[in-house]
C-alpha atoms as a PDB file:
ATOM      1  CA  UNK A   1      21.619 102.846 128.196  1.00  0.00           C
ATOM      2  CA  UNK A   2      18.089 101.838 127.325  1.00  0.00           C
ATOM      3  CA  UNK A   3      15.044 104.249 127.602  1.00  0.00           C
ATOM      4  CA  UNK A   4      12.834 103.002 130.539  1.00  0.00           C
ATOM      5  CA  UNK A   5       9.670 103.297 128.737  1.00  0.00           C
ATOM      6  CA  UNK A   6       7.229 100.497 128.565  1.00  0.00           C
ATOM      7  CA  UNK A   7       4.195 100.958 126.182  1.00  0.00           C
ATOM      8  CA  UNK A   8       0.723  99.564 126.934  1.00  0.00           C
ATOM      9  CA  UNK A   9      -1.021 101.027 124.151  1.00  0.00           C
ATOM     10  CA  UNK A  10       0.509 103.167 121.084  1.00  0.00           C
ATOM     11  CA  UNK A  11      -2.625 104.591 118.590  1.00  0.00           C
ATOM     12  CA  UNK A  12      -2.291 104.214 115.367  1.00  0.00           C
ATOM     13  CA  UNK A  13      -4.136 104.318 111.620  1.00  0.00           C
ATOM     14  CA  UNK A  14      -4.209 100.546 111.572  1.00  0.00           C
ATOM     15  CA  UNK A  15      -4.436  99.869 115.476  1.00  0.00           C
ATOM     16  CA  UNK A  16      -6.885  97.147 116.580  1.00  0.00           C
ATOM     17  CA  UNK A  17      -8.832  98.420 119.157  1.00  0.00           C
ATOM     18  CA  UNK A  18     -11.638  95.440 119.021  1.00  0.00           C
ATOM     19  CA  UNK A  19     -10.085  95.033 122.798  1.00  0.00           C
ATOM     20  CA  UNK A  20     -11.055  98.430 123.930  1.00  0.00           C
ATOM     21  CA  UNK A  21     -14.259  97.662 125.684  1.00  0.00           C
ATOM     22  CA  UNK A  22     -16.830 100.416 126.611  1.00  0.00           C
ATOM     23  CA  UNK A  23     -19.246 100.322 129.743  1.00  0.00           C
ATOM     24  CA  UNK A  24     -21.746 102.938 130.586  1.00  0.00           C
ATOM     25  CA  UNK A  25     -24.371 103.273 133.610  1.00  0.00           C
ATOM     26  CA  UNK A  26     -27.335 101.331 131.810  1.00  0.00           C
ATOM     27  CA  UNK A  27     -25.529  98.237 133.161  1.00  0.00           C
ATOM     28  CA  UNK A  28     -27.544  99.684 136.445  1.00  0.00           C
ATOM     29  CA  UNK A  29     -30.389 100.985 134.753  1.00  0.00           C
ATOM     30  CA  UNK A  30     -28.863 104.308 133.431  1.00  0.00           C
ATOM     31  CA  UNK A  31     -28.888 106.564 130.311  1.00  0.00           C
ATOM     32  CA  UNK A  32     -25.361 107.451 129.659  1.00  0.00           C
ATOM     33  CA  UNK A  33     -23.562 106.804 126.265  1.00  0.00           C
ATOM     34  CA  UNK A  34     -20.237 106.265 125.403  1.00  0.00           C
ATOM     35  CA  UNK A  35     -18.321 105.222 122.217  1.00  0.00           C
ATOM     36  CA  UNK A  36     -14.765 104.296 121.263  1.00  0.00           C
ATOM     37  CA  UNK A  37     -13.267 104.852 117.873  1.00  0.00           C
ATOM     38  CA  UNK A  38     -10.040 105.374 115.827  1.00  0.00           C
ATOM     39  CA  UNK A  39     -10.309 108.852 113.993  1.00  0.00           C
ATOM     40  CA  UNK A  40      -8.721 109.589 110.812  1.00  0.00           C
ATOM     41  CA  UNK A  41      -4.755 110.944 112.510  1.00  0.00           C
ATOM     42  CA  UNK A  42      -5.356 107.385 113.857  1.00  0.00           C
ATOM     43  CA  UNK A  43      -5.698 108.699 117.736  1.00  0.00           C
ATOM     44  CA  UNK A  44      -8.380 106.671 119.851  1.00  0.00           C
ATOM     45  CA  UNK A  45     -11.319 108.823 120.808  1.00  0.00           C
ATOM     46  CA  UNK A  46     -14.138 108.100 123.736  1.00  0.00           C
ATOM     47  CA  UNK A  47     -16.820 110.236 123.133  1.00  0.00           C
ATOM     48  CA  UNK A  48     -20.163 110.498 124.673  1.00  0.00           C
ATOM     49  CA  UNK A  49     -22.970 111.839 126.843  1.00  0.00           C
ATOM     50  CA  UNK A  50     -22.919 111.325 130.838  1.00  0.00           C
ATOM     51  CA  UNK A  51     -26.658 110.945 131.952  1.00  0.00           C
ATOM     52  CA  UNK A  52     -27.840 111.263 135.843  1.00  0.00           C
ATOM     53  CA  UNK A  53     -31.242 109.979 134.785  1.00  0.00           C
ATOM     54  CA  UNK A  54     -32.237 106.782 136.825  1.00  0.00           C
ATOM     55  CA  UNK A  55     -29.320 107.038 139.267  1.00  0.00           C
ATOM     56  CA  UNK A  56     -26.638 106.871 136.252  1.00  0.00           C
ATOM     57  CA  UNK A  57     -23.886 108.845 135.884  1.00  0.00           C
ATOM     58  CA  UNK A  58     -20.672 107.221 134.289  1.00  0.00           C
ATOM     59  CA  UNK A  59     -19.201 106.459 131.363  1.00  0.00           C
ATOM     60  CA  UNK A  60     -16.112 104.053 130.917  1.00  0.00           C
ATOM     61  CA  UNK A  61     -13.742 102.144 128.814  1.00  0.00           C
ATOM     62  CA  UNK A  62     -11.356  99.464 129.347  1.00  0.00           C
ATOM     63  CA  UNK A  63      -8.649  97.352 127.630  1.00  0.00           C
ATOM     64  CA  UNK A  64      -7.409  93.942 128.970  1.00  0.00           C
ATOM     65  CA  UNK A  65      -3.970  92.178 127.946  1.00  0.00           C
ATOM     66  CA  UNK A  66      -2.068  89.862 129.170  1.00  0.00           C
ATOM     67  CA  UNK A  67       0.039  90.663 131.971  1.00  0.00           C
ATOM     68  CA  UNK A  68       2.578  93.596 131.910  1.00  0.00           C
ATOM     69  CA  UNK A  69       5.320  93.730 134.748  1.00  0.00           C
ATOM     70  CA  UNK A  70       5.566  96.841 136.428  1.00  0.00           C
ATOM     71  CA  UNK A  71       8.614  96.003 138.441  1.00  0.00           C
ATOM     72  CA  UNK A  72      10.913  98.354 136.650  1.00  0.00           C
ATOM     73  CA  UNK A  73       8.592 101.186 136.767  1.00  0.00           C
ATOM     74  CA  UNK A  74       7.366 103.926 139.335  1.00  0.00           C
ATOM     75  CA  UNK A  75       4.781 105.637 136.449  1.00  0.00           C
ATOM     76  CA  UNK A  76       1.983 105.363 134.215  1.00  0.00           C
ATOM     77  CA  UNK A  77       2.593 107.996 131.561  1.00  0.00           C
ATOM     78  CA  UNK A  78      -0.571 109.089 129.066  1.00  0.00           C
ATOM     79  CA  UNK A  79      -0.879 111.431 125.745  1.00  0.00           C
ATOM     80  CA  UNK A  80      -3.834 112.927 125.359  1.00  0.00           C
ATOM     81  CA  UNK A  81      -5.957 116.039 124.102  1.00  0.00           C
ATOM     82  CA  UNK A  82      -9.522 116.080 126.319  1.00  0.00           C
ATOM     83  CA  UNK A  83     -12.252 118.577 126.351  1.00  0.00           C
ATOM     84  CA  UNK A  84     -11.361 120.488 129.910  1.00  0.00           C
ATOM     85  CA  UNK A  85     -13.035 117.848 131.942  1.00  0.00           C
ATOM     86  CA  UNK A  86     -11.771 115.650 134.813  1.00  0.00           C
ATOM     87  CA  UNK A  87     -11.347 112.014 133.836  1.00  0.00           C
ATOM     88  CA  UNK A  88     -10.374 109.148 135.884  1.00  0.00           C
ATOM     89  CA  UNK A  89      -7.571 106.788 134.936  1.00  0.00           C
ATOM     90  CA  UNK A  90      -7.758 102.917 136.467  1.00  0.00           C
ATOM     91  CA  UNK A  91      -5.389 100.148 136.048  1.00  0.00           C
ATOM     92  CA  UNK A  92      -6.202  96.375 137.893  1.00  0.00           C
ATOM     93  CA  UNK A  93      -3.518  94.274 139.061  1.00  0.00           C
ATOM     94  CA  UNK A  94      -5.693  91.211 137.897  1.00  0.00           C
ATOM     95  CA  UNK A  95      -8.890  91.638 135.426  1.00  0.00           C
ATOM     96  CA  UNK A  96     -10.744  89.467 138.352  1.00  0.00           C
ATOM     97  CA  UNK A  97     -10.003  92.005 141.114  1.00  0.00           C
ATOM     98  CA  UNK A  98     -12.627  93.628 141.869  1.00  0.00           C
ATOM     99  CA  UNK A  99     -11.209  96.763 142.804  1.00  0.00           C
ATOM    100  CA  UNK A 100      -9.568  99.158 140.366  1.00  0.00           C
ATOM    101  CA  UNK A 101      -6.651 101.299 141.591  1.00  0.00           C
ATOM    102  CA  UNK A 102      -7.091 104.846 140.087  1.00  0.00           C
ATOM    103  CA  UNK A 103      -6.055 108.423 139.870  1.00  0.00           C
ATOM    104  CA  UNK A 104      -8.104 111.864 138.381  1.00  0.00           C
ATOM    105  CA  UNK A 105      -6.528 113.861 135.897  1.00  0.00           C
ATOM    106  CA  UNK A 106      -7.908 117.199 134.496  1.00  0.00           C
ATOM    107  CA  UNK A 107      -7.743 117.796 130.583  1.00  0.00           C
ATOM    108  CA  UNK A 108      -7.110 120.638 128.507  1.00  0.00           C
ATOM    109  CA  UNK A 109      -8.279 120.984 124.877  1.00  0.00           C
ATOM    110  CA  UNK A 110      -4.160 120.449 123.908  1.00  0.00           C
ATOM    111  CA  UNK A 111      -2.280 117.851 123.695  1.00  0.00           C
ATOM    112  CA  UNK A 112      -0.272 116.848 126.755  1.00  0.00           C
ATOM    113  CA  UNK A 113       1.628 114.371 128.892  1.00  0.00           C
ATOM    114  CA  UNK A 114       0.114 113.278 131.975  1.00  0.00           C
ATOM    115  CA  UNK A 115       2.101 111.180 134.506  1.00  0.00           C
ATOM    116  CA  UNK A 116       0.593 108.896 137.537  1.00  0.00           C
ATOM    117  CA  UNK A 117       2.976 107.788 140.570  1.00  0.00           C
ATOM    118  CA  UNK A 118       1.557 104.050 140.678  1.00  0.00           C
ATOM    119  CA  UNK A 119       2.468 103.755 144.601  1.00  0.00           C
ATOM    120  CA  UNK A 120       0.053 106.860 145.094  1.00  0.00           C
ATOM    121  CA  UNK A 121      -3.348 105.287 142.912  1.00  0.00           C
ATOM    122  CA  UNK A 122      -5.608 104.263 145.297  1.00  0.00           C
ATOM    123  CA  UNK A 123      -8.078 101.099 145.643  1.00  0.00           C
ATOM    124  CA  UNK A 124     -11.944 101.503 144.747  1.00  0.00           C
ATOM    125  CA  UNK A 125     -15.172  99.718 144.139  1.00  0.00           C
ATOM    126  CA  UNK A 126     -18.328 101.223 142.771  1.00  0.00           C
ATOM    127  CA  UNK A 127     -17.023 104.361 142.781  1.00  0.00           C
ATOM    128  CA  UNK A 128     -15.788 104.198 146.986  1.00  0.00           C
ATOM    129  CA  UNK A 129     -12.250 104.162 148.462  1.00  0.00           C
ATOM    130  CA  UNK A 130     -11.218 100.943 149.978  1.00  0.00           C
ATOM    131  CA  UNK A 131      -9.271 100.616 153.180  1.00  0.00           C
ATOM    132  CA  UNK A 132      -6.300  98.844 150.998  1.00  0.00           C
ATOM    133  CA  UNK A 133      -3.363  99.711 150.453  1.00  0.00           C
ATOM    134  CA  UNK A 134      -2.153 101.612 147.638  1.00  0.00           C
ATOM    135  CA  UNK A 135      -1.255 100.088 144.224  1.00  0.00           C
ATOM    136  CA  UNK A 136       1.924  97.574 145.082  1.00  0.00           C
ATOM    137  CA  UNK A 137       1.523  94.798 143.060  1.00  0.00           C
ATOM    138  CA  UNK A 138       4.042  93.618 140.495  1.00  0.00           C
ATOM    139  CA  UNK A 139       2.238  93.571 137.315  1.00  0.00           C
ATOM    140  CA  UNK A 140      -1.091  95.205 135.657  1.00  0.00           C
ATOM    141  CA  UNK A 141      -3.454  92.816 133.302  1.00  0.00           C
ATOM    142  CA  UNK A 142      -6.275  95.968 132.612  1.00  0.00           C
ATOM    143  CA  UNK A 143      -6.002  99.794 132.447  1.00  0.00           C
ATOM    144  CA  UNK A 144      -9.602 102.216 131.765  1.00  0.00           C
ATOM    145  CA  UNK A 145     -10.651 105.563 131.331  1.00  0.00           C
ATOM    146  CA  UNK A 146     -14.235 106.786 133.545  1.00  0.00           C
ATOM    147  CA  UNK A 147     -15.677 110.085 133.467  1.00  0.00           C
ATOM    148  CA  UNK A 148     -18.650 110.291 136.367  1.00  0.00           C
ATOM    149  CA  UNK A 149     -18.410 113.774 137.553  1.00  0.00           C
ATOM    150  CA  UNK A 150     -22.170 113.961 138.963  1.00  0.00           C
ATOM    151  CA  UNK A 151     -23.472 115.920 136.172  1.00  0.00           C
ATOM    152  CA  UNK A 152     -25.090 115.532 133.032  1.00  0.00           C
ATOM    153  CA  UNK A 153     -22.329 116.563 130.465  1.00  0.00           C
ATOM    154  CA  UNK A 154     -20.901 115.982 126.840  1.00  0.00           C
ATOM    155  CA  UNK A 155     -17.497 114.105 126.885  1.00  0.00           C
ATOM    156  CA  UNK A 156     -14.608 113.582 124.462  1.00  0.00           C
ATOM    157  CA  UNK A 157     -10.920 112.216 124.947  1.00  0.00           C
ATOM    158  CA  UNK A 158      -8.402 111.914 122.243  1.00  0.00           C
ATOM    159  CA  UNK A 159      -5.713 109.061 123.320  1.00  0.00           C
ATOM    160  CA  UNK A 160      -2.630 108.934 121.719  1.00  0.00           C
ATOM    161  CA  UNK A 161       0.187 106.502 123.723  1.00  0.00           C
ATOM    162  CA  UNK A 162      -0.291 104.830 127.346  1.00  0.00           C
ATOM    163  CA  UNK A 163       3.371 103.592 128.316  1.00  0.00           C
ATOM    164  CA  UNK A 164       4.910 102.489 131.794  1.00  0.00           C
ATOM    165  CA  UNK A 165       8.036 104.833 133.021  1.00  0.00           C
END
């Protein structure tokens, strides 16, 4: 019997995370910073400040790979340790979609195992809900983190393992 248990992303002391791209609101014009960065137990960590000055208001990080089949799996399964804020997970069926298919998940200052259904995230763009369906697609090619809770705030996630189930 094999464990159905597909990881996209284990952290590690020596994990290269030169992939893990970060994108705040001054693409627009905004103030927000984010960072991304191993620490020393080797967990990844996006840190930052969310700014609402000149319409801004999101921070966000990404990691594309080449495509992962999610034909055996129902869930996206994550490890992490936040900062009690609400965070947004996305995954893309194609990096050139535009839309992201996503889910919110609140954090607690512990460490703990937080599990999507990927038949209920739903399609967005620029921060709206799509009239698509639901996530059905076969496959995934980029997941991301976002926090844009429409306030100025301090921000830190500790990632440990993101894994298909």
């Amino acid at each position: 019997m094999t464990n159905a248990h597909n990881s996209i992303f284990e952290f590690n002391e020596t994990s290269d995370i030169t992939p893990w791209k970060n994108a705040d609101d001054v693409v627009m014009g905004g103030k927000s910073s984010g960072a991304f960065y191993l620490n020393k137990e080797g967990k990844g960590v996006f840190k930052g400040h969310v700014s609402l000055e000149n319409n801004g208001g999101f921070s966000s990080l990404k990691y594309q790979f080449d495509k992962i089949s999610t034909k055996e799996f129902s869930k996206i399964r994550l490890k992490v340790k936040g900062d009690g804020k609400r965070y947004q997970f996305r995954i893309k069926h194609k990096t050139s979609d535009k839309q992201a298919y996503i889910s919110y998940f609140n954090t607690t200052e512990d460490w703990e195992i937080i599990e999507f259904s990927l038949a209920k995230m739903h399609p967005t763009f620029r921060g709206k809900k799509l009239d698509m369906p639901n996530y059905d697609a076969d496959g995934i090619e980029e997941i991301g983190f976002l926090i844009a809770n429409k306030k100025a705030e301090h921000f830190k996630l500790e990632i440990d393992s993101i894994s298909l189930k």
